[in-house]
PDB file of N, CA and C in Angstrom:
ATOM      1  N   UNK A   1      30.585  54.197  27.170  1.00  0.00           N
ATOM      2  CA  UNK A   1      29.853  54.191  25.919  1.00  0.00           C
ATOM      3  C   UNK A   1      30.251  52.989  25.061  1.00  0.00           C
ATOM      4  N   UNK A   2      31.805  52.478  24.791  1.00  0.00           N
ATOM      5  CA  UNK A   2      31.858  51.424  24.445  1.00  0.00           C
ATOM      6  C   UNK A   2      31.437  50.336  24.808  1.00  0.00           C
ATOM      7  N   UNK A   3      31.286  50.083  25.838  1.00  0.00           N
ATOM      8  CA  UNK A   3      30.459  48.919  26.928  1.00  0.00           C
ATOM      9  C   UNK A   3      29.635  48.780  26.416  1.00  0.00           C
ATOM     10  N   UNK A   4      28.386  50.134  26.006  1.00  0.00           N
ATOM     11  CA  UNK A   4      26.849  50.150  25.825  1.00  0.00           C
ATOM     12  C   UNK A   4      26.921  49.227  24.593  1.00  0.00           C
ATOM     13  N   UNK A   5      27.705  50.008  23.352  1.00  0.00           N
ATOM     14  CA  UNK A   5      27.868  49.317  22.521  1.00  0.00           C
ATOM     15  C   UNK A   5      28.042  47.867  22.340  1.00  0.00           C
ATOM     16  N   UNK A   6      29.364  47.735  23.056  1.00  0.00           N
ATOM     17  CA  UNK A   6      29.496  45.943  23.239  1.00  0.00           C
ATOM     18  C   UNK A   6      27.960  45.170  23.867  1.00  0.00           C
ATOM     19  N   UNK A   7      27.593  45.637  24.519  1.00  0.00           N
ATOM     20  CA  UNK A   7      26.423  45.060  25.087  1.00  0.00           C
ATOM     21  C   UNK A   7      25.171  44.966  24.021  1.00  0.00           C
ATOM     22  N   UNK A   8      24.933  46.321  23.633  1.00  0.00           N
ATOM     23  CA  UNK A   8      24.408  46.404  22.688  1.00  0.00           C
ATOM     24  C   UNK A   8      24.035  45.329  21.612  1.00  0.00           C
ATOM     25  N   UNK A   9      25.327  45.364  20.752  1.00  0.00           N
ATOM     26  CA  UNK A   9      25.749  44.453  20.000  1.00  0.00           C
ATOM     27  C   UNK A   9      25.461  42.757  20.687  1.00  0.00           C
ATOM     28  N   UNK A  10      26.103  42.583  21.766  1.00  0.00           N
ATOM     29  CA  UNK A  10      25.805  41.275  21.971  1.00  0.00           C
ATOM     30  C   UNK A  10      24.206  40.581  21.919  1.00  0.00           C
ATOM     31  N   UNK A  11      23.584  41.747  22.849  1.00  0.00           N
ATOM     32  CA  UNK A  11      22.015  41.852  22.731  1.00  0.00           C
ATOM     33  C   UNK A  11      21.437  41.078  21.419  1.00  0.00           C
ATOM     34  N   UNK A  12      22.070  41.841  20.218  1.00  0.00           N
ATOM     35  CA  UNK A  12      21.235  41.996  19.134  1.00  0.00           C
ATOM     36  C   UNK A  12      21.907  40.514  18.496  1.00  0.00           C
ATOM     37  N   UNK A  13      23.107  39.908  18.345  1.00  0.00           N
ATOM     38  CA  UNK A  13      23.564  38.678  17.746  1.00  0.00           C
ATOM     39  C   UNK A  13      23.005  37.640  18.815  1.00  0.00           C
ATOM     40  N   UNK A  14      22.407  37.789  20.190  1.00  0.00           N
ATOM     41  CA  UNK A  14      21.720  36.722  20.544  1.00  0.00           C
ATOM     42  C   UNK A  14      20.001  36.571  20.383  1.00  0.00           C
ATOM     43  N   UNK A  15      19.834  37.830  19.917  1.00  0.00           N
ATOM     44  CA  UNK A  15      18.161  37.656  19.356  1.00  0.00           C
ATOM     45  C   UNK A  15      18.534  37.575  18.370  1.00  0.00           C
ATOM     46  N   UNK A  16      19.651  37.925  17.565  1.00  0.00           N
ATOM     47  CA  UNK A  16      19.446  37.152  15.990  1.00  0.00           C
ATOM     48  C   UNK A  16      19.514  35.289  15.981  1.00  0.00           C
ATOM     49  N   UNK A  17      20.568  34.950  16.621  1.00  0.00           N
ATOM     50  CA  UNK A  17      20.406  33.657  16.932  1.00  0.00           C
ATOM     51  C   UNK A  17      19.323  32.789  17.917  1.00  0.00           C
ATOM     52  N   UNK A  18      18.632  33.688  18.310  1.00  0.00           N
ATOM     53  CA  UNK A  18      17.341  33.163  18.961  1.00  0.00           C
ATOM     54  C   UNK A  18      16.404  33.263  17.646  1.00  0.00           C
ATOM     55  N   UNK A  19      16.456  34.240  16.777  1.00  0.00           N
ATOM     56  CA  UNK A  19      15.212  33.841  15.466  1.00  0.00           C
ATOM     57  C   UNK A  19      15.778  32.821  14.654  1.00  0.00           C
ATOM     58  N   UNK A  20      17.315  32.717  14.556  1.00  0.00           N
ATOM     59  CA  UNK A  20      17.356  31.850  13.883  1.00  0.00           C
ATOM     60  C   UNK A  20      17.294  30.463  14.139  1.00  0.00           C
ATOM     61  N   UNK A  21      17.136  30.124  15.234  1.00  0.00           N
ATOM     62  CA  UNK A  21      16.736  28.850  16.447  1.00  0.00           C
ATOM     63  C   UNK A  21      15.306  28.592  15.958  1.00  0.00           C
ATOM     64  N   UNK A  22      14.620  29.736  16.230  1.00  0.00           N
ATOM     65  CA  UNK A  22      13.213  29.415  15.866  1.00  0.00           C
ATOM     66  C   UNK A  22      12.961  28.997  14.686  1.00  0.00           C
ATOM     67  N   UNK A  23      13.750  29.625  13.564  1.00  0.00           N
ATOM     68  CA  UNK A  23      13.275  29.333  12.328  1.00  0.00           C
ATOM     69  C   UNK A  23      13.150  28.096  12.005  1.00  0.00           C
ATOM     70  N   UNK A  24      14.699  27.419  12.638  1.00  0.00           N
ATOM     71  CA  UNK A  24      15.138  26.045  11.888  1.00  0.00           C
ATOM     72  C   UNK A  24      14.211  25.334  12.794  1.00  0.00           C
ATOM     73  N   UNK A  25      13.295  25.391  14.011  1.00  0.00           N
ATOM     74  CA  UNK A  25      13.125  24.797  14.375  1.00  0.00           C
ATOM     75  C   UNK A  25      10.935  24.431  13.837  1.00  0.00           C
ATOM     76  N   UNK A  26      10.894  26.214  12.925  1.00  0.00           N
ATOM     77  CA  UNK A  26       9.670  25.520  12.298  1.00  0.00           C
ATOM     78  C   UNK A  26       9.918  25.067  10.610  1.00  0.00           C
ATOM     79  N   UNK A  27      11.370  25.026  10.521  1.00  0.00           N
ATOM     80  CA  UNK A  27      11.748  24.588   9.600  1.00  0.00           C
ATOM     81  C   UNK A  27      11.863  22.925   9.630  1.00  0.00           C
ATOM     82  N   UNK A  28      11.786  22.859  10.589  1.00  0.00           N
ATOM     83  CA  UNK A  28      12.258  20.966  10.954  1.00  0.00           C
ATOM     84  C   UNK A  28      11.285  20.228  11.481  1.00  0.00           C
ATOM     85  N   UNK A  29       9.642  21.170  11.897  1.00  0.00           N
ATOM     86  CA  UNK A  29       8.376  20.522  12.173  1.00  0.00           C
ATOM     87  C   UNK A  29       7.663  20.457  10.291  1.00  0.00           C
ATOM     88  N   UNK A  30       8.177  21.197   9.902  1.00  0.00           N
ATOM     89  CA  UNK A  30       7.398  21.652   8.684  1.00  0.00           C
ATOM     90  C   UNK A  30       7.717  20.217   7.855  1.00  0.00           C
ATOM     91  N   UNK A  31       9.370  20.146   7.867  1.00  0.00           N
ATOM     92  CA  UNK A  31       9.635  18.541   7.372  1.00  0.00           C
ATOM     93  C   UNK A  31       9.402  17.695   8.181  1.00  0.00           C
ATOM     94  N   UNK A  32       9.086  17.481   9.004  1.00  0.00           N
ATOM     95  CA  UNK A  32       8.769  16.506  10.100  1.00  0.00           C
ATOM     96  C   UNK A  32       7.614  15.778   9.427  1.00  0.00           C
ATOM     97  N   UNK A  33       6.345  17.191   9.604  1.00  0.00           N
ATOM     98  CA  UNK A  33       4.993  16.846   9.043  1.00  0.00           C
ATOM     99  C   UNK A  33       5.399  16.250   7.486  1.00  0.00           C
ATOM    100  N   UNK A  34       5.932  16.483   6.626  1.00  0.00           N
ATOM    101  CA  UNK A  34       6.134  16.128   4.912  1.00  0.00           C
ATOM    102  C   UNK A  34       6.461  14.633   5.097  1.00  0.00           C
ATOM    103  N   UNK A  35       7.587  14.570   5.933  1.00  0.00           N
ATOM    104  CA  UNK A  35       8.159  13.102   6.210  1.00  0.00           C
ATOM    105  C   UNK A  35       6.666  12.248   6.705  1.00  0.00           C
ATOM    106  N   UNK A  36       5.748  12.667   7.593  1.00  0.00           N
ATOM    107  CA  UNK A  36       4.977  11.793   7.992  1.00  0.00           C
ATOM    108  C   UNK A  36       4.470  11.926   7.021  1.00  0.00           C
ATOM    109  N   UNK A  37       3.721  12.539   5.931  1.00  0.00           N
ATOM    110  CA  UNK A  37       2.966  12.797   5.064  1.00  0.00           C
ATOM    111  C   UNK A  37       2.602  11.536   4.028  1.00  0.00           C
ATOM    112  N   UNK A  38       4.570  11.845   3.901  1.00  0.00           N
ATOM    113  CA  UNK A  38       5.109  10.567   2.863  1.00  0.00           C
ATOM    114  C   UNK A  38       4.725   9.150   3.386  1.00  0.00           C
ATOM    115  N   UNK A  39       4.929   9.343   4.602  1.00  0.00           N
ATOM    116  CA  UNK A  39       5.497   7.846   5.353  1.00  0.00           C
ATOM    117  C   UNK A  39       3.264   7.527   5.355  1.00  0.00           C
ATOM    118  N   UNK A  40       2.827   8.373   5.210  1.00  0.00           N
ATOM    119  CA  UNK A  40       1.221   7.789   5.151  1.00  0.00           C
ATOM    120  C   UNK A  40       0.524   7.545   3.471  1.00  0.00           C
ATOM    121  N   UNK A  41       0.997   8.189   2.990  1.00  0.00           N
ATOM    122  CA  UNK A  41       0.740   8.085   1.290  1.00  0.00           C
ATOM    123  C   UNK A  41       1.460   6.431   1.304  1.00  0.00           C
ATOM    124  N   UNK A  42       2.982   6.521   1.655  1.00  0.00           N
ATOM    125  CA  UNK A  42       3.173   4.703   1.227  1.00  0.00           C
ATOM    126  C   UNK A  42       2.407   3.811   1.989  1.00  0.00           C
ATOM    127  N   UNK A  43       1.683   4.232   3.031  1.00  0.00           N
ATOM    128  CA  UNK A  43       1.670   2.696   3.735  1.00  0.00           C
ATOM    129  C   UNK A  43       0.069   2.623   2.876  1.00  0.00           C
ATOM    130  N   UNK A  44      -0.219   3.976   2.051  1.00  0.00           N
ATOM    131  CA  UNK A  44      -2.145   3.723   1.702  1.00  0.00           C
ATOM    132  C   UNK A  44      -1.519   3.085   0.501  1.00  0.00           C
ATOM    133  N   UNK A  45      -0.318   3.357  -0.130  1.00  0.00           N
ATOM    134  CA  UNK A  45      -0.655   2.767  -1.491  1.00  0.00           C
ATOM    135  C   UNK A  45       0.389   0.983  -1.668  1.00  0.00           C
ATOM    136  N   UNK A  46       1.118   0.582  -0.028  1.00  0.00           N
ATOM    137  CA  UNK A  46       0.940  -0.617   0.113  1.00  0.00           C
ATOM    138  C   UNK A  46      -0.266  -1.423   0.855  1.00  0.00           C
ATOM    139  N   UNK A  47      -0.888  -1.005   1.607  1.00  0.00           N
ATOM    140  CA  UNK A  47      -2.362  -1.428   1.821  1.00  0.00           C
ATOM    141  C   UNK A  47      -3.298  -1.500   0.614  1.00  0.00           C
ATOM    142  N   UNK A  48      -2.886  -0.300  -0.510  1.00  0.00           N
ATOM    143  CA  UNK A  48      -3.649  -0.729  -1.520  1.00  0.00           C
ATOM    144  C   UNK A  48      -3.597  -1.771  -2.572  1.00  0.00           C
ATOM    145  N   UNK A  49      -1.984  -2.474  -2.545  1.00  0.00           N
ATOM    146  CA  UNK A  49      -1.507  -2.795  -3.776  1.00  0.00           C
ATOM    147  C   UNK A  49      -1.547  -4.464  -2.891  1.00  0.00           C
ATOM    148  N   UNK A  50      -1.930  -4.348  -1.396  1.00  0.00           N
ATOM    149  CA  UNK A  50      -2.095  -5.622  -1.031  1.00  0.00           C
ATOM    150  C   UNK A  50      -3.214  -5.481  -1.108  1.00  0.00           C
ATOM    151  N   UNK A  51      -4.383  -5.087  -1.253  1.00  0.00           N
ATOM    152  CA  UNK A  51      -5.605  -5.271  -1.344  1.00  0.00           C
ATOM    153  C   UNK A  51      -6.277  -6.097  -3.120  1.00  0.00           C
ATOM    154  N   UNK A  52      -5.825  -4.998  -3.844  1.00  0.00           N
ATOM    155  CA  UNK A  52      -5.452  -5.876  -5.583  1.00  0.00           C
ATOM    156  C   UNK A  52      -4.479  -7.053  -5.408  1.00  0.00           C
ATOM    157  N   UNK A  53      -3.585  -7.344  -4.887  1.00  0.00           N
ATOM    158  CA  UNK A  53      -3.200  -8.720  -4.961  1.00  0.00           C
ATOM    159  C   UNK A  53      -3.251  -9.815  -4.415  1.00  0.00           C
ATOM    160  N   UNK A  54      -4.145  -9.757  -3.290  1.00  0.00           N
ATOM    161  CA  UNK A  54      -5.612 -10.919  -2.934  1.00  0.00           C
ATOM    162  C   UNK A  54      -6.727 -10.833  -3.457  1.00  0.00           C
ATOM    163  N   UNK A  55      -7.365  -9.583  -4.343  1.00  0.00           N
ATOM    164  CA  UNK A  55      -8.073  -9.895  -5.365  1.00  0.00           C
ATOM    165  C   UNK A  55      -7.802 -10.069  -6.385  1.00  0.00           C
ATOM    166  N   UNK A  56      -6.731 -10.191  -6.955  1.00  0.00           N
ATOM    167  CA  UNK A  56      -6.381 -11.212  -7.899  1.00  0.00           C
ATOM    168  C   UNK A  56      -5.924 -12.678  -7.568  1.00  0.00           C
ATOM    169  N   UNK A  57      -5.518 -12.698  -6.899  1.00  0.00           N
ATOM    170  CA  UNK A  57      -5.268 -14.032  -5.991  1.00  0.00           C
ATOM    171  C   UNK A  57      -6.549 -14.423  -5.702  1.00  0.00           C
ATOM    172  N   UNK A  58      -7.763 -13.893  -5.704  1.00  0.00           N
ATOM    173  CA  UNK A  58      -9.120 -14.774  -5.310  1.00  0.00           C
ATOM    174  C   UNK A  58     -10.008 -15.087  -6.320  1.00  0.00           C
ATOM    175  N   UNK A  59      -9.375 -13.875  -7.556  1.00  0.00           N
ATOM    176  CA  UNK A  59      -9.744 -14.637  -8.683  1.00  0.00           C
ATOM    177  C   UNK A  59      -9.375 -15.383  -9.149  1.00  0.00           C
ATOM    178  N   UNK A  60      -8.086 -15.526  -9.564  1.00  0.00           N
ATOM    179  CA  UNK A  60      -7.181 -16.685  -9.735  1.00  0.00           C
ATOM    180  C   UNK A  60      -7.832 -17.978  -9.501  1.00  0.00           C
ATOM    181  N   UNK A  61      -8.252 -18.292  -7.835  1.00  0.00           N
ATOM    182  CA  UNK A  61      -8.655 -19.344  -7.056  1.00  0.00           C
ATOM    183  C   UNK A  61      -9.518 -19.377  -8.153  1.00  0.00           C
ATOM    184  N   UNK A  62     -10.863 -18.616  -7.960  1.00  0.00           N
ATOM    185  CA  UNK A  62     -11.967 -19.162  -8.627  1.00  0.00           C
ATOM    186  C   UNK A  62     -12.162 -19.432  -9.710  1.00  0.00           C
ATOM    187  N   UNK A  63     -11.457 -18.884 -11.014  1.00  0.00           N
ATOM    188  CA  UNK A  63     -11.153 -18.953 -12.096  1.00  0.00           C
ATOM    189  C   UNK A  63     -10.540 -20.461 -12.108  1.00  0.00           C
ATOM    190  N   UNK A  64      -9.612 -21.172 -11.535  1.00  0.00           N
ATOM    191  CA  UNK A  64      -9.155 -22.683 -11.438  1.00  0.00           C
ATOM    192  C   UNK A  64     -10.332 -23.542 -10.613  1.00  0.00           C
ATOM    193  N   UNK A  65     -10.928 -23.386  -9.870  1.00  0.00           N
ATOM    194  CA  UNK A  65     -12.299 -23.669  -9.210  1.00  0.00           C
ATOM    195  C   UNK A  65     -13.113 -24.397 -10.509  1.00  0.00           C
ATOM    196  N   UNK A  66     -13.288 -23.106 -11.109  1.00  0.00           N
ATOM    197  CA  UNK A  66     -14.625 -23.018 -12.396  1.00  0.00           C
ATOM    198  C   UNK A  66     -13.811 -24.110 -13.125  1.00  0.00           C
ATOM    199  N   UNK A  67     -12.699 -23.599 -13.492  1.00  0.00           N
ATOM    200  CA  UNK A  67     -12.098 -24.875 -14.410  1.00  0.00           C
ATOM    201  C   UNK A  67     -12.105 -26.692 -13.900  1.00  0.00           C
ATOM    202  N   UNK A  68     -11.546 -26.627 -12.916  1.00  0.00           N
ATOM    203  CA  UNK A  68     -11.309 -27.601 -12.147  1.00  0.00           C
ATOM    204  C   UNK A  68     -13.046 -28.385 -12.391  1.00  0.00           C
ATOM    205  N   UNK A  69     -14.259 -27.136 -12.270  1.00  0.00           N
ATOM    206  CA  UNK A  69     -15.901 -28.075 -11.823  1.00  0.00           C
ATOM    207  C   UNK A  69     -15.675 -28.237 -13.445  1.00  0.00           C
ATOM    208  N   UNK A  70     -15.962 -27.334 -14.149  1.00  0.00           N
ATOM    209  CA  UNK A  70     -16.007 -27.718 -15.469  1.00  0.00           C
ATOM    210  C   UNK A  70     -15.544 -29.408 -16.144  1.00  0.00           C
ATOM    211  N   UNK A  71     -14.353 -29.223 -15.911  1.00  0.00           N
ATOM    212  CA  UNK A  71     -13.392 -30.302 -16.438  1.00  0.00           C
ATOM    213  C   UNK A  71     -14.563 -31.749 -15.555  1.00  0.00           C
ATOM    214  N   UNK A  72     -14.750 -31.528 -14.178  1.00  0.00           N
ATOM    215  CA  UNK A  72     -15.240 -33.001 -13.704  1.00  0.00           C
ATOM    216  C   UNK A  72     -16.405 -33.038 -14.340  1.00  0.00           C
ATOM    217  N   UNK A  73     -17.230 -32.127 -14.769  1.00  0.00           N
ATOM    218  CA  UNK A  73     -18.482 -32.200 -15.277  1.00  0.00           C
ATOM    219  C   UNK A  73     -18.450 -32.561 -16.911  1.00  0.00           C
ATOM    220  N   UNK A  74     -17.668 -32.434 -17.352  1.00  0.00           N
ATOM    221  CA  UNK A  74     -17.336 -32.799 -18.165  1.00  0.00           C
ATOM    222  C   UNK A  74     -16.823 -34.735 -18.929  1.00  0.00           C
ATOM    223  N   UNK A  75     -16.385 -34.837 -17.730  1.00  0.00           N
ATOM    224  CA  UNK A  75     -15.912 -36.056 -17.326  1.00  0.00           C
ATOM    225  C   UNK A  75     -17.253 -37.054 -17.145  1.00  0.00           C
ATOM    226  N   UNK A  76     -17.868 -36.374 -15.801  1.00  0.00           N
ATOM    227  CA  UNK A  76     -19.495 -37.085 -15.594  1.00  0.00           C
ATOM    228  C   UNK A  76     -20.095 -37.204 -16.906  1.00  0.00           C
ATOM    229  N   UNK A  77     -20.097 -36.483 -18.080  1.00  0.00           N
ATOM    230  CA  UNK A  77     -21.600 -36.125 -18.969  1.00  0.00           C
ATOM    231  C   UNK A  77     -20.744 -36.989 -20.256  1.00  0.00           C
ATOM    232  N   UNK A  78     -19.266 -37.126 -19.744  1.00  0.00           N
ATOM    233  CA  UNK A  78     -18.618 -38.897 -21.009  1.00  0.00           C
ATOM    234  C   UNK A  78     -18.760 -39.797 -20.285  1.00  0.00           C
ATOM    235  N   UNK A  79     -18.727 -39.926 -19.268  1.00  0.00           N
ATOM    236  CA  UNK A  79     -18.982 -41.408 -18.528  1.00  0.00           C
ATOM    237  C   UNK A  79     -20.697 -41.751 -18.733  1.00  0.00           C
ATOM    238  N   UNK A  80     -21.305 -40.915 -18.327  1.00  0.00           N
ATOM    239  CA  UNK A  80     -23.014 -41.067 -18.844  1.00  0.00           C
ATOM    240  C   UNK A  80     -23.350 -41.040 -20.114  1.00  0.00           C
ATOM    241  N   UNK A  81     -22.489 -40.777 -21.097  1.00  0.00           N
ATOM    242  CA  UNK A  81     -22.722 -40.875 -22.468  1.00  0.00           C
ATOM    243  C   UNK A  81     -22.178 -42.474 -23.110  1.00  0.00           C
ATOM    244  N   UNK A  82     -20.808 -43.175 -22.066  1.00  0.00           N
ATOM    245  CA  UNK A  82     -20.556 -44.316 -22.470  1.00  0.00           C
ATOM    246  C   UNK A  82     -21.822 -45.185 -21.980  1.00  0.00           C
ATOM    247  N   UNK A  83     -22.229 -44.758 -20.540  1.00  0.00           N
ATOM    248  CA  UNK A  83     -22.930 -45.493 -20.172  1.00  0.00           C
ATOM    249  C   UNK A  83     -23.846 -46.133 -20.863  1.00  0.00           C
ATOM    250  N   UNK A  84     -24.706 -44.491 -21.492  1.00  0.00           N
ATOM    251  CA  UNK A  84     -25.849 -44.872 -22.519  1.00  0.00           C
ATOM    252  C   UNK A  84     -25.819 -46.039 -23.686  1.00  0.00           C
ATOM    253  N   UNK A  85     -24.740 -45.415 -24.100  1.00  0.00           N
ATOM    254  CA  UNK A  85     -23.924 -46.512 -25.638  1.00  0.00           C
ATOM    255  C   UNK A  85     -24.061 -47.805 -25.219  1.00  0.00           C
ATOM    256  N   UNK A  86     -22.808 -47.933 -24.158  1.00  0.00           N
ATOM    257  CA  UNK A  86     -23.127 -49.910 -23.971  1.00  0.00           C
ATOM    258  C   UNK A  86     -24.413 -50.151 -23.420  1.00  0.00           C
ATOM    259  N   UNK A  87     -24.999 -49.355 -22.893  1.00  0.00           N
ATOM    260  CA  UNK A  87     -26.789 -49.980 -22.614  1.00  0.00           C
ATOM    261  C   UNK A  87     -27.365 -50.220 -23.819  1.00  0.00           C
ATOM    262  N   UNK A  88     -27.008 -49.407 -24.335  1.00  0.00           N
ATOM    263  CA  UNK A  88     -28.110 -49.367 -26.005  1.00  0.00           C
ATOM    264  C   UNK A  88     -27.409 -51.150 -26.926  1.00  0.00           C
ATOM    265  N   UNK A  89     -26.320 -50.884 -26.770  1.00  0.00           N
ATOM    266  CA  UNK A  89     -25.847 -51.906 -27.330  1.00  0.00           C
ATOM    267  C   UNK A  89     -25.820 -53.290 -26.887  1.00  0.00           C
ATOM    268  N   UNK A  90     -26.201 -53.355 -25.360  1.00  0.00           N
ATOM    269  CA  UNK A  90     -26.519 -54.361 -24.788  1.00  0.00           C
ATOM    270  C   UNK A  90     -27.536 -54.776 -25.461  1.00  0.00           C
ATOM    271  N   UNK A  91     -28.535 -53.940 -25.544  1.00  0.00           N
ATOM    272  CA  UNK A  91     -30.482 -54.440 -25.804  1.00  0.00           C
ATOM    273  C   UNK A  91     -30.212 -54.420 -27.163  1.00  0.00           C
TER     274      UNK A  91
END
């Protein structure tokens, strides 16, 4: 009868440690999945934050572009304005 017992007993502390095997082990998919979760939220919100900083970087460009035509056009419409002057002042 003590035997049964001992046996008994052993029985029952290796299905307790078989649930508790299981547990930790949907305890450690459960963070598994969170960890990937995380690891996909950062890579959307560095894909995103490189996406805004080549569009600002392409505005940038064009914004110095515009300036850059501006300024030569600017340049052209005084050189055609001297032009006019010493013509006029020629005749």
């Amino acid at each position: 009868m003590v035997k049964g017992k001992r046996e008994q007993n052993r029985s029952l502390a290796l299905k307790a440690k078989k649930e508790s095997c299981d547990e930790d082990s949907s305890t450690s998919d459960s963070e598994d999945e969170e960890y990937a979760m995380v690891k996909v939220k950062e890579n959307s919100l560095d894909v995103e934050i490189r996406i805004i900083s080549s569009e600002n970087v392409q505005s940038r460009q064009e914004a110095i572009i515009k300036e850059l035509l501006l300024e030569e056009h600017e340049v052209i419409v005084a050189k055609m304005r001297n032009k006019r002057l010493k013509t006029k002042l020629v005749l």
